[in-house]
C-alpha atoms as a PDB file:
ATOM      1  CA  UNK A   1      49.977  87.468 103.563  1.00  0.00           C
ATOM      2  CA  UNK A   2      48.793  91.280 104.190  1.00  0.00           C
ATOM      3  CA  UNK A   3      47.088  90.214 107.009  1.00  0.00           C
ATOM      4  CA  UNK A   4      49.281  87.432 108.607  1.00  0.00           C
ATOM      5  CA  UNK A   5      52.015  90.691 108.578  1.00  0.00           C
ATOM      6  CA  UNK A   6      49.893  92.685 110.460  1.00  0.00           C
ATOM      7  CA  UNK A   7      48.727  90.121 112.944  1.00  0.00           C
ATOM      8  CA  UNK A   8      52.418  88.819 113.585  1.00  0.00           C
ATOM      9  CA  UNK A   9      53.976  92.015 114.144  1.00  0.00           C
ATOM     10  CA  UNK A  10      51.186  93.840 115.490  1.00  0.00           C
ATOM     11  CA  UNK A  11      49.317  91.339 118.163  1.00  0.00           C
ATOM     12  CA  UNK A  12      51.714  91.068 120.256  1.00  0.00           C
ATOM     13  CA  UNK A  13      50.947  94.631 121.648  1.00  0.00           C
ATOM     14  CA  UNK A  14      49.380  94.509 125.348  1.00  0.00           C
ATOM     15  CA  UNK A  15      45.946  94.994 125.515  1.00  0.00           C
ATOM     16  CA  UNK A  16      43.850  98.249 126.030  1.00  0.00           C
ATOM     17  CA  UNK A  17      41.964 101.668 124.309  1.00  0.00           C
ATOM     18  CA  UNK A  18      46.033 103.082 123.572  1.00  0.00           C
ATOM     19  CA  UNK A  19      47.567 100.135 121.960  1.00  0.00           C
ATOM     20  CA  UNK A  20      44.012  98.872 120.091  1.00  0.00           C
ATOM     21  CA  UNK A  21      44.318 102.291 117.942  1.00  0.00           C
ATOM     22  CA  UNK A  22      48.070 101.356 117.077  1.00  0.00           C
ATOM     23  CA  UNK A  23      46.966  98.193 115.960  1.00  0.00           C
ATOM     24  CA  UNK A  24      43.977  99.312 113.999  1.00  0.00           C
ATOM     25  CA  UNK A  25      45.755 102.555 112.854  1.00  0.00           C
ATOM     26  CA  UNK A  26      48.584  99.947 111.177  1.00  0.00           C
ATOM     27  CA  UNK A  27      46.098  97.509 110.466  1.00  0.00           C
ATOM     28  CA  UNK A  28      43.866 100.398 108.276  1.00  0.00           C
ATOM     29  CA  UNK A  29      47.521 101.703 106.300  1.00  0.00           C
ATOM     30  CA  UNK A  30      48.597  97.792 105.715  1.00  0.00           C
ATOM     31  CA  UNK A  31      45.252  97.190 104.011  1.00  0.00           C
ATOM     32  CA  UNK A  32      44.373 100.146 102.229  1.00  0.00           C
ATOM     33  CA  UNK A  33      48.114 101.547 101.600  1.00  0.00           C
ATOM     34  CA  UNK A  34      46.902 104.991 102.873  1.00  0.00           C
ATOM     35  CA  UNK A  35      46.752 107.106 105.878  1.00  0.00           C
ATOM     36  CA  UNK A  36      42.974 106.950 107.261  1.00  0.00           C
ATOM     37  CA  UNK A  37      41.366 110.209 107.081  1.00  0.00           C
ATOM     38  CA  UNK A  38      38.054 112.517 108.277  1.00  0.00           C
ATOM     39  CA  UNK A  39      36.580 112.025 104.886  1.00  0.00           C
ATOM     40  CA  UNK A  40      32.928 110.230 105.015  1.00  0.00           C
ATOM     41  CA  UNK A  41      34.383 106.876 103.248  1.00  0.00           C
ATOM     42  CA  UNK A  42      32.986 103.950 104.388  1.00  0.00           C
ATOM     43  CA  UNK A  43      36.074 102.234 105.925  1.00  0.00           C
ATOM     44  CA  UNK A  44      37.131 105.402 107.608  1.00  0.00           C
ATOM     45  CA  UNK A  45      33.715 106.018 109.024  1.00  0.00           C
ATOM     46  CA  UNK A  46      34.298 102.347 110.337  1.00  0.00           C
ATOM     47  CA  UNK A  47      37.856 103.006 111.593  1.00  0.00           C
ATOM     48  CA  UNK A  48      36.730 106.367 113.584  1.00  0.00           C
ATOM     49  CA  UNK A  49      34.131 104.409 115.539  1.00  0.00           C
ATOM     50  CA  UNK A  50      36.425 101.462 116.166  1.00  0.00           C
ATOM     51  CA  UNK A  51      38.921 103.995 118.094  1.00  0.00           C
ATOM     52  CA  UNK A  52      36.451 106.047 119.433  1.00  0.00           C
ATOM     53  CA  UNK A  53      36.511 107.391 122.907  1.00  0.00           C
ATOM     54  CA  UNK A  54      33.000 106.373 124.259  1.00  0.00           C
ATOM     55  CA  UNK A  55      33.488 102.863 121.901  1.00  0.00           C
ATOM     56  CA  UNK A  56      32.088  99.750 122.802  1.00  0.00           C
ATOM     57  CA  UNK A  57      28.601 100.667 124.541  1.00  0.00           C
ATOM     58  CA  UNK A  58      27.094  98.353 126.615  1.00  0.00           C
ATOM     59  CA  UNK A  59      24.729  97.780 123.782  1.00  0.00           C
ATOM     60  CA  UNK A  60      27.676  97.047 121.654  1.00  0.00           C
ATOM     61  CA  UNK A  61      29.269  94.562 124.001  1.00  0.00           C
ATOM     62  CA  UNK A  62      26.259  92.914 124.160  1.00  0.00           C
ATOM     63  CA  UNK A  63      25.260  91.922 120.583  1.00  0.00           C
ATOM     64  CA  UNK A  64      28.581  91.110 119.687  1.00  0.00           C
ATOM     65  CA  UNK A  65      28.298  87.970 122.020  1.00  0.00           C
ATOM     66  CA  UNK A  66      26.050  85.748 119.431  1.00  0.00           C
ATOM     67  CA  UNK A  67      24.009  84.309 122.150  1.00  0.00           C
ATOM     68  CA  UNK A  68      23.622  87.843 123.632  1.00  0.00           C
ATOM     69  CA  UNK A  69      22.414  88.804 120.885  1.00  0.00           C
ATOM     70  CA  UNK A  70      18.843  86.580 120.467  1.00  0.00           C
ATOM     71  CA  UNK A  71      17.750  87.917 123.420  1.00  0.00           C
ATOM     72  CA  UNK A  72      18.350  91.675 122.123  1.00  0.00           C
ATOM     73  CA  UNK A  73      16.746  90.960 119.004  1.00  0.00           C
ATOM     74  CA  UNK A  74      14.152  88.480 121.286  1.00  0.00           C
ATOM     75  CA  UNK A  75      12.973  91.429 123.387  1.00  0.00           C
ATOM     76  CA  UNK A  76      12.771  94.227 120.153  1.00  0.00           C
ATOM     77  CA  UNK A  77      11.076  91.872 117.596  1.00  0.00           C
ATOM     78  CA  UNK A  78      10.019  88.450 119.038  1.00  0.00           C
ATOM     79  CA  UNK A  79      11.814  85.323 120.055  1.00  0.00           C
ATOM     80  CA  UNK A  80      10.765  84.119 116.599  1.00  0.00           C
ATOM     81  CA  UNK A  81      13.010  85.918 114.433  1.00  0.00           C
ATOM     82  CA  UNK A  82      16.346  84.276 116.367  1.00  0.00           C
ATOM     83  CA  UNK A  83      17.635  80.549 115.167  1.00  0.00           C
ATOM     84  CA  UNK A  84      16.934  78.372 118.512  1.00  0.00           C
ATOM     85  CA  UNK A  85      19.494  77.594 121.021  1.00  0.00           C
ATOM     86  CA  UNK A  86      19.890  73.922 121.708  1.00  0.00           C
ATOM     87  CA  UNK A  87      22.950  74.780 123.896  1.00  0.00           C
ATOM     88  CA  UNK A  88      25.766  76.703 125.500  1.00  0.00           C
ATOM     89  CA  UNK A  89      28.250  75.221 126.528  1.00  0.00           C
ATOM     90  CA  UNK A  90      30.994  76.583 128.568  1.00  0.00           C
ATOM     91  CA  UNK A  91      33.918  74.439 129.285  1.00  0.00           C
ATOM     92  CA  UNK A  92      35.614  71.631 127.984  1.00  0.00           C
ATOM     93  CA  UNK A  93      34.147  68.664 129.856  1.00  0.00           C
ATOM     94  CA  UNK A  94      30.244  69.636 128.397  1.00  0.00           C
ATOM     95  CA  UNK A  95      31.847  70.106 124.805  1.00  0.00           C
ATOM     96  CA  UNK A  96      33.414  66.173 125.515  1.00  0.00           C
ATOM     97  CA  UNK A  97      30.417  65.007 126.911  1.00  0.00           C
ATOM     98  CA  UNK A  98      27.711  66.583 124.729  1.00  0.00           C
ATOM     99  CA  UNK A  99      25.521  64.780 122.143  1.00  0.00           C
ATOM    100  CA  UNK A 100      25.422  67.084 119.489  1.00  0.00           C
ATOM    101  CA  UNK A 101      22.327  66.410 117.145  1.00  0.00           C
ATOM    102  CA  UNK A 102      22.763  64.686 113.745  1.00  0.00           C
ATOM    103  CA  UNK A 103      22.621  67.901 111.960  1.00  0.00           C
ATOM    104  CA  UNK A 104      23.344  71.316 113.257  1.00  0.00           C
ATOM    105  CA  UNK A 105      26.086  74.159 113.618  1.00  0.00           C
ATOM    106  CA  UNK A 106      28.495  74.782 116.449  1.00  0.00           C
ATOM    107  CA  UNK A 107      29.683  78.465 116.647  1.00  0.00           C
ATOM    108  CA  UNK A 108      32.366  80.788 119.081  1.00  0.00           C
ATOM    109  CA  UNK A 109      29.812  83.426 120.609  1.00  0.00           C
ATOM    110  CA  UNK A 110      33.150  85.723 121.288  1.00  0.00           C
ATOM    111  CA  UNK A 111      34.736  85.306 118.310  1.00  0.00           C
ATOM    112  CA  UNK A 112      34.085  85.899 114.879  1.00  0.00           C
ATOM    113  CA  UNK A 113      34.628  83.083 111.675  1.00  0.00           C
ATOM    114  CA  UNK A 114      34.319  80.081 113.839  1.00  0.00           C
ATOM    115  CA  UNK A 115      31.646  77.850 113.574  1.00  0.00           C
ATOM    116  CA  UNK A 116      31.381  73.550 112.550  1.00  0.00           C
ATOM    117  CA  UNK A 117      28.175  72.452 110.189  1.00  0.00           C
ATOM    118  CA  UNK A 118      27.378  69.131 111.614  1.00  0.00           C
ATOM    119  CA  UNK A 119      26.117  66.971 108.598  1.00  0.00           C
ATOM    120  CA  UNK A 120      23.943  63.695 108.542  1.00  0.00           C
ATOM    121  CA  UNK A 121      26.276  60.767 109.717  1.00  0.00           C
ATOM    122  CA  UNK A 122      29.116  63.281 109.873  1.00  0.00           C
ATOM    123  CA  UNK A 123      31.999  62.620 112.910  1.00  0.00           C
ATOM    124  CA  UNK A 124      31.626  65.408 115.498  1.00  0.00           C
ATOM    125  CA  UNK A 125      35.224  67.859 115.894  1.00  0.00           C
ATOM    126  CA  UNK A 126      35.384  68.050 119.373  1.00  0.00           C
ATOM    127  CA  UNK A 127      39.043  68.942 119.574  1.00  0.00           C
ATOM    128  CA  UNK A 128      38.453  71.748 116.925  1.00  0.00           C
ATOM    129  CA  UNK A 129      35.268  73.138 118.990  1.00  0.00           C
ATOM    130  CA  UNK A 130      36.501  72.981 121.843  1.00  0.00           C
ATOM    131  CA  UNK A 131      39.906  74.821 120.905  1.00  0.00           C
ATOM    132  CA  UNK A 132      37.629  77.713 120.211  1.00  0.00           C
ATOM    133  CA  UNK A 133      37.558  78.624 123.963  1.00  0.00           C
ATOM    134  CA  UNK A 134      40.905  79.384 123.768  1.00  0.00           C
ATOM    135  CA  UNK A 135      40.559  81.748 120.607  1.00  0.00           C
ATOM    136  CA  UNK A 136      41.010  85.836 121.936  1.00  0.00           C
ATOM    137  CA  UNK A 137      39.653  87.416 119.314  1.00  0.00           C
ATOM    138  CA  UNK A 138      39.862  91.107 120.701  1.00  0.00           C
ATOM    139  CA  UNK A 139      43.332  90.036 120.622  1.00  0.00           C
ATOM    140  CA  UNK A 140      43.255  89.222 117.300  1.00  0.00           C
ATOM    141  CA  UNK A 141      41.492  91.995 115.782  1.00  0.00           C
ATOM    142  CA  UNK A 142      41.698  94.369 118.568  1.00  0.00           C
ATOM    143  CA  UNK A 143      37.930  94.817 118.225  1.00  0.00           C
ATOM    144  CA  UNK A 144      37.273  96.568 121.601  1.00  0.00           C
ATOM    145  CA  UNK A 145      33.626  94.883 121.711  1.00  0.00           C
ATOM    146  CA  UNK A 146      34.669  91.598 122.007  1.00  0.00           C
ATOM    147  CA  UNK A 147      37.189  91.752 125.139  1.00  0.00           C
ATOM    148  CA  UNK A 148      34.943  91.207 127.797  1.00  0.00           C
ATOM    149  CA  UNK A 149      32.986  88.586 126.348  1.00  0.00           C
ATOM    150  CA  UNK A 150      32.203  85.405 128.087  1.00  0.00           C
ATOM    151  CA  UNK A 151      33.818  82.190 126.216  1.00  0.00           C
ATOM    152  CA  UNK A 152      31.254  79.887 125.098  1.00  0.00           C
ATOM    153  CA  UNK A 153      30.111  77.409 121.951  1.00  0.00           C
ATOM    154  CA  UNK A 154      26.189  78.028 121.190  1.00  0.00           C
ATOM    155  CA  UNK A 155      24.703  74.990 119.212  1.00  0.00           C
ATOM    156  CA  UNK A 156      22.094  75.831 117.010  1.00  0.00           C
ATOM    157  CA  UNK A 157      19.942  73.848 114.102  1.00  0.00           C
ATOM    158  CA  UNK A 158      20.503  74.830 110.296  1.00  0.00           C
ATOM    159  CA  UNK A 159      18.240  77.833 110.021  1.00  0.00           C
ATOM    160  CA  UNK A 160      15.270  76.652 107.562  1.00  0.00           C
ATOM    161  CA  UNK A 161      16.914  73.467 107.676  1.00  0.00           C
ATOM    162  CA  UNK A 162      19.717  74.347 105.283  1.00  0.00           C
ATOM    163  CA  UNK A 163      22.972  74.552 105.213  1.00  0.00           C
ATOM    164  CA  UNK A 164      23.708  77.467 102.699  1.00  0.00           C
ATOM    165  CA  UNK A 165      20.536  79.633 103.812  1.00  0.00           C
ATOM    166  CA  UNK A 166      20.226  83.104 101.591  1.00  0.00           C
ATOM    167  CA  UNK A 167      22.261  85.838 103.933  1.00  0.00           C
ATOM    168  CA  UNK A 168      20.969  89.412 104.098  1.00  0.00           C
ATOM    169  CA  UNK A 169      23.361  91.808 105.447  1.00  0.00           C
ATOM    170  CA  UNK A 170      21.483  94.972 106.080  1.00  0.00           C
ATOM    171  CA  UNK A 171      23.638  98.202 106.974  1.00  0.00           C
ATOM    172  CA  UNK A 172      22.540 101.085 108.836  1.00  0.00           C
ATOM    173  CA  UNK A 173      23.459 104.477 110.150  1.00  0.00           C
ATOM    174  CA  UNK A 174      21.765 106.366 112.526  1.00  0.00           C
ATOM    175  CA  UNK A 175      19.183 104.379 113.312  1.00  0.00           C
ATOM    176  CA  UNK A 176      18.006 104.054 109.323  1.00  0.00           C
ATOM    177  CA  UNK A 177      18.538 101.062 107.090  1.00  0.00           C
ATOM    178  CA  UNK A 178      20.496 102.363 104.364  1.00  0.00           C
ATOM    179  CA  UNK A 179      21.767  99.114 102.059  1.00  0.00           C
ATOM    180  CA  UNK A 180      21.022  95.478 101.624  1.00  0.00           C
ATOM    181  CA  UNK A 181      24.092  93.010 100.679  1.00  0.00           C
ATOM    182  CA  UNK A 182      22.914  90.150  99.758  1.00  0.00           C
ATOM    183  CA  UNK A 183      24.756  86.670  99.052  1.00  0.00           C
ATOM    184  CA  UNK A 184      22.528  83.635  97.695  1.00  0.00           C
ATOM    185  CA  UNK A 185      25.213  81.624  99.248  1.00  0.00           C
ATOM    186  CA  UNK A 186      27.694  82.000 102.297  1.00  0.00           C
ATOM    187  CA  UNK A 187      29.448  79.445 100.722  1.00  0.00           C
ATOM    188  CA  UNK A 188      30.429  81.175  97.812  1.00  0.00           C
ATOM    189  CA  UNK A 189      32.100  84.809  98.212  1.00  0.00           C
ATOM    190  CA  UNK A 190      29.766  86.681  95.662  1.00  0.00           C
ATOM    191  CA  UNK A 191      26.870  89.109  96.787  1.00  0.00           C
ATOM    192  CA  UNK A 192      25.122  92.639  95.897  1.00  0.00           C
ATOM    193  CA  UNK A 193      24.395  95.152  97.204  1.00  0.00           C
ATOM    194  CA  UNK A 194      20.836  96.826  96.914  1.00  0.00           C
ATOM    195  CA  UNK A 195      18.742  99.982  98.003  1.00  0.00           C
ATOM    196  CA  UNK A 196      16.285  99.291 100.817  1.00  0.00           C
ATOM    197  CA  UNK A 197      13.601  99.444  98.015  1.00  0.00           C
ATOM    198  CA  UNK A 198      15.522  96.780  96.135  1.00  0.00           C
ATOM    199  CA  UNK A 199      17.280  98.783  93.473  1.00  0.00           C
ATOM    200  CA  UNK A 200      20.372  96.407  92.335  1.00  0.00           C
ATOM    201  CA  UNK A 201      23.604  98.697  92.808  1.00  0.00           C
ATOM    202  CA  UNK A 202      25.836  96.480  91.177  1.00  0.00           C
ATOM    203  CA  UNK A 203      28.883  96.496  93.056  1.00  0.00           C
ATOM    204  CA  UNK A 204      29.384  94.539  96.714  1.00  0.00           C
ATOM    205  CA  UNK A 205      32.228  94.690  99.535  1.00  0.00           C
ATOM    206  CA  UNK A 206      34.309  92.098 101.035  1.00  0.00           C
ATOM    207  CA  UNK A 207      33.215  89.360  98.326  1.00  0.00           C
ATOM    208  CA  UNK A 208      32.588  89.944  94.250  1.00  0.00           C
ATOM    209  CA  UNK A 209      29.832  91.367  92.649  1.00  0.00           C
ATOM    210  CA  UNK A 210      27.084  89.384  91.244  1.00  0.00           C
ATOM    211  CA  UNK A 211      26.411  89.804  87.641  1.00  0.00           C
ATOM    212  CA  UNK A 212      22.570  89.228  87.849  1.00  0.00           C
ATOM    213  CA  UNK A 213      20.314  91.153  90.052  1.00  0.00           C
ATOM    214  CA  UNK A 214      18.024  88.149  92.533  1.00  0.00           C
ATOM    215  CA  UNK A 215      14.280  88.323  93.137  1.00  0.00           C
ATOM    216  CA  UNK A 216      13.050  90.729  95.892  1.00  0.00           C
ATOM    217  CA  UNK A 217      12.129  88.723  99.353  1.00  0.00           C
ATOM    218  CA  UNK A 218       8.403  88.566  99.846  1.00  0.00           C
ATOM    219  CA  UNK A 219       9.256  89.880 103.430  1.00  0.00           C
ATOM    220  CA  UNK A 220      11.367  92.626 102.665  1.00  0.00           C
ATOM    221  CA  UNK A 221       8.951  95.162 104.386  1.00  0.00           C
ATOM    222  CA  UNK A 222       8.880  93.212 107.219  1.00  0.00           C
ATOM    223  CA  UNK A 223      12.537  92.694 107.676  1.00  0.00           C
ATOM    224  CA  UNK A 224      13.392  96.451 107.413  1.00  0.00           C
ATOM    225  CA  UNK A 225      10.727  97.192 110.105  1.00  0.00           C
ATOM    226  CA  UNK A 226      12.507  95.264 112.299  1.00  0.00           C
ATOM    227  CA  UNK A 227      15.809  96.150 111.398  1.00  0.00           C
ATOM    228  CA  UNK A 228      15.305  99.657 111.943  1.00  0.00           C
ATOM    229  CA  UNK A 229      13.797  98.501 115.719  1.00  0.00           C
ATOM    230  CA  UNK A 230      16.944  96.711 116.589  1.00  0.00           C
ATOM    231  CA  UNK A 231      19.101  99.293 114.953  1.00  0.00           C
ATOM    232  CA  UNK A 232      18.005 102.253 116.863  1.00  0.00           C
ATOM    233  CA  UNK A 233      20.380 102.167 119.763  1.00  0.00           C
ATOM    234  CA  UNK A 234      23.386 102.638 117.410  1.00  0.00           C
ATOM    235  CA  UNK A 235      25.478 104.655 115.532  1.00  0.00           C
ATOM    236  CA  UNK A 236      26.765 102.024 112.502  1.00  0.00           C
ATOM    237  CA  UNK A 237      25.788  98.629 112.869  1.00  0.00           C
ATOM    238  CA  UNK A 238      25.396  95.487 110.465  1.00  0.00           C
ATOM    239  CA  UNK A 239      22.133  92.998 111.197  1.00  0.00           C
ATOM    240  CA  UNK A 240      22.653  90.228 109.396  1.00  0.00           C
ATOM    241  CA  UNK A 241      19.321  87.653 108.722  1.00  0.00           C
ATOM    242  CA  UNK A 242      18.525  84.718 106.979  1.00  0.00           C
ATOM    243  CA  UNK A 243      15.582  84.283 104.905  1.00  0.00           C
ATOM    244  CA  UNK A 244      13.435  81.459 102.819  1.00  0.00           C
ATOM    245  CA  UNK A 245      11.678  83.928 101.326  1.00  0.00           C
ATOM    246  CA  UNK A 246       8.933  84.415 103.008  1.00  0.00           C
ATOM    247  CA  UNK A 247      10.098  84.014 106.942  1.00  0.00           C
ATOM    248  CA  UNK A 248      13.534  85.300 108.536  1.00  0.00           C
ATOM    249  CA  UNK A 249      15.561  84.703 111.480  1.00  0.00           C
ATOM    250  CA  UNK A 250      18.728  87.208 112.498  1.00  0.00           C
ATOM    251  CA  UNK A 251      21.715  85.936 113.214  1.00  0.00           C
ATOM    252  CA  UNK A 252      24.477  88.729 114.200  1.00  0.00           C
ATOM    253  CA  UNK A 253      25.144  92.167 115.093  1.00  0.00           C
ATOM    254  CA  UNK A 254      28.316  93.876 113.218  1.00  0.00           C
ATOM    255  CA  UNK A 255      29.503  96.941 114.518  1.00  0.00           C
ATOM    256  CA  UNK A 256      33.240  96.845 112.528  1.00  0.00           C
ATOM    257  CA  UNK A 257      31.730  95.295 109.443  1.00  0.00           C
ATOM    258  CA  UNK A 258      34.994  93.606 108.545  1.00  0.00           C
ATOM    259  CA  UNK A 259      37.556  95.518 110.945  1.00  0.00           C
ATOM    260  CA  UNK A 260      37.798  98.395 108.230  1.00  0.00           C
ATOM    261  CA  UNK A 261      39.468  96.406 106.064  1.00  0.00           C
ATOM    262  CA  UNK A 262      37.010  95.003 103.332  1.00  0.00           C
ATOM    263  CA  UNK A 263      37.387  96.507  99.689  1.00  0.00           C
ATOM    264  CA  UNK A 264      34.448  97.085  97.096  1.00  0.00           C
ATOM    265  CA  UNK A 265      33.837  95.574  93.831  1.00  0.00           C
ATOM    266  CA  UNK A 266      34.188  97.182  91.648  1.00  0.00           C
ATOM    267  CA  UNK A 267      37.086  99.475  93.403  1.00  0.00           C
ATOM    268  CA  UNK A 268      35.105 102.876  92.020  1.00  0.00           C
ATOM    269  CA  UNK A 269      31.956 102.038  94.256  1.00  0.00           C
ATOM    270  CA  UNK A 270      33.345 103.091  97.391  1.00  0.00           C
ATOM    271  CA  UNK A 271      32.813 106.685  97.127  1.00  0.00           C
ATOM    272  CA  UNK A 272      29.198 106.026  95.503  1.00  0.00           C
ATOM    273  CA  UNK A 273      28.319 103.716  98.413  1.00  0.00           C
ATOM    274  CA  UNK A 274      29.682 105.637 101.182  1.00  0.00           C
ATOM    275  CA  UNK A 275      27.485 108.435  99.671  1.00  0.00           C
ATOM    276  CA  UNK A 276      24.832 106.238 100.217  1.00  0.00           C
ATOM    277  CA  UNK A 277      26.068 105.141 103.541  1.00  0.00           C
ATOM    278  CA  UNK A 278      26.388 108.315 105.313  1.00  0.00           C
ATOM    279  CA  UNK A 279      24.614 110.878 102.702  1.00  0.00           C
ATOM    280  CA  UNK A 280      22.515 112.723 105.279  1.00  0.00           C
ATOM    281  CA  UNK A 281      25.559 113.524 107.232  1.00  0.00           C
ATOM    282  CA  UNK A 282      27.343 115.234 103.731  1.00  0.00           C
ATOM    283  CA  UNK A 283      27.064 118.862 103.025  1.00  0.00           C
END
């Protein structure tokens, strides 16, 4: 309900830089029932750069368009570390007239949350996929990066062939991988987060905590070599990959992980994790 209020009353604001920091300045008070401040907290670190000045780079513009995005990561770390594209399609008509394979998974590339598994034998939502080109989702979030974006529906295969692949979500700052959240499965909201060594932290944001620790990845080392390659050209950002274990594909690039407005579980690991976060940057 928090979140329909602040949509309702607050998207219907014109767009552009004044009226997305009204938005996100309500937006960040509804959510968190406080006033965002200078302090080195994780969502206010993630507010400041939503409403900054020189916010979205070109870089930032880019990887938030999902299909964008594989050739960023494509040209950094290898075409093999991005799920394949079987298509884009751009308009109506090719979503109608499209044979979609058996399995595989439809997603916005503007938008963020919409996406349609395909299963064996399953009917295909065409109505519901194509609908998406109609979704404004810098309109709905006032997420400056996603305004000039391109509407479009990628179609991809299940990466590793399943439908509820492990999700890494590695954060950095600065160019330096500084936590892992991981969640065994999208499906269900529970994760952790971990040190880029592995450490289990025991706490998570946005979904609960997990109460057991999971194996380290085989290709851990790997995976924060590469993150740190496609990080580099930003300030904050979120690379998100799958993994089997022992290979890995990335999927997106976060820049707002969840618009500011994501709490951590337990409450009392915010200020430990934003330490964490931003530490080099504390006095």
């Amino acid at each position: 309900m928090q979140q329909g209020w602040t949509h309702s009353r607050i998207w219907p604001l014109p767009p552009g830089r004044f009226f997305d920091r009204v938005f996100a300045f309500a937006k960040f008070l509804k959510n968190h029932g406080r006033l965002p401040s200078r302090k080195l907290l994780f969502n206010d670190v993630l507010y400041r750069q939503k409403i900054a000045a020189d916010f979205p780079t070109a870089a930032q513009v880019e990887t938030a368009d999902k299909e964008l995005a594989k050739d960023y990561v494509a040209q950094r770390v290898g075409r093999e570390h991005t799920v394949p594209t079987l298509a884009v399609l751009r308009t109506v008509d090719e979503i109608m007239a499209f044979d979609f394979p058996d399995v595989c998974v439809a997603k916005a590339t503007h938008s963020s949350g919409k996406f349609y598994i395909r299963h064996q034998g399953d009917p295909i939502e065409r109505e519901l996929i194509a609908s998406w080109l109609d979704d404004n989702f810098y309109m709905r979030s006032r997420e400056a990066q996603y305004r000039p974006l391109e509407r479009k529906i990628i179609v991809e295969p299940l990466a590793f062939g399943k439908q509820d692949p492990e999700d890494y979500r590695f954060f950095c700052y600065k160019g330096e991988l500084r936590a892992i959240l991981h969640e065994p499965l999208r499906s269900e909201p529970l994760g952790m987060f971990y040190t880029p060594d592995w450490e289990p932290l025991h706490c998570s944001v946005g979904v609960e905590t997990l109460n057991t620790p999971c194996p380290r990845p085989d290709c851990l080392d790997e995976m924060r070599r590469d993150v740190e390659i496609l990080a580099k050209a930003f300030d904050f950002v979120r690379i998100d990959a799958f993994c089997d274990g022992k290979n890995y594909m990335f999927g997106e690039l976060t820049h707002v992980h969840g618009n500011a407005a994501e709490h951590f579980s337990p409450p009392e690991a915010e200020l430990s994790m934003s330490r964490r976060m931003f530490e080099k940057d504390l006095s």
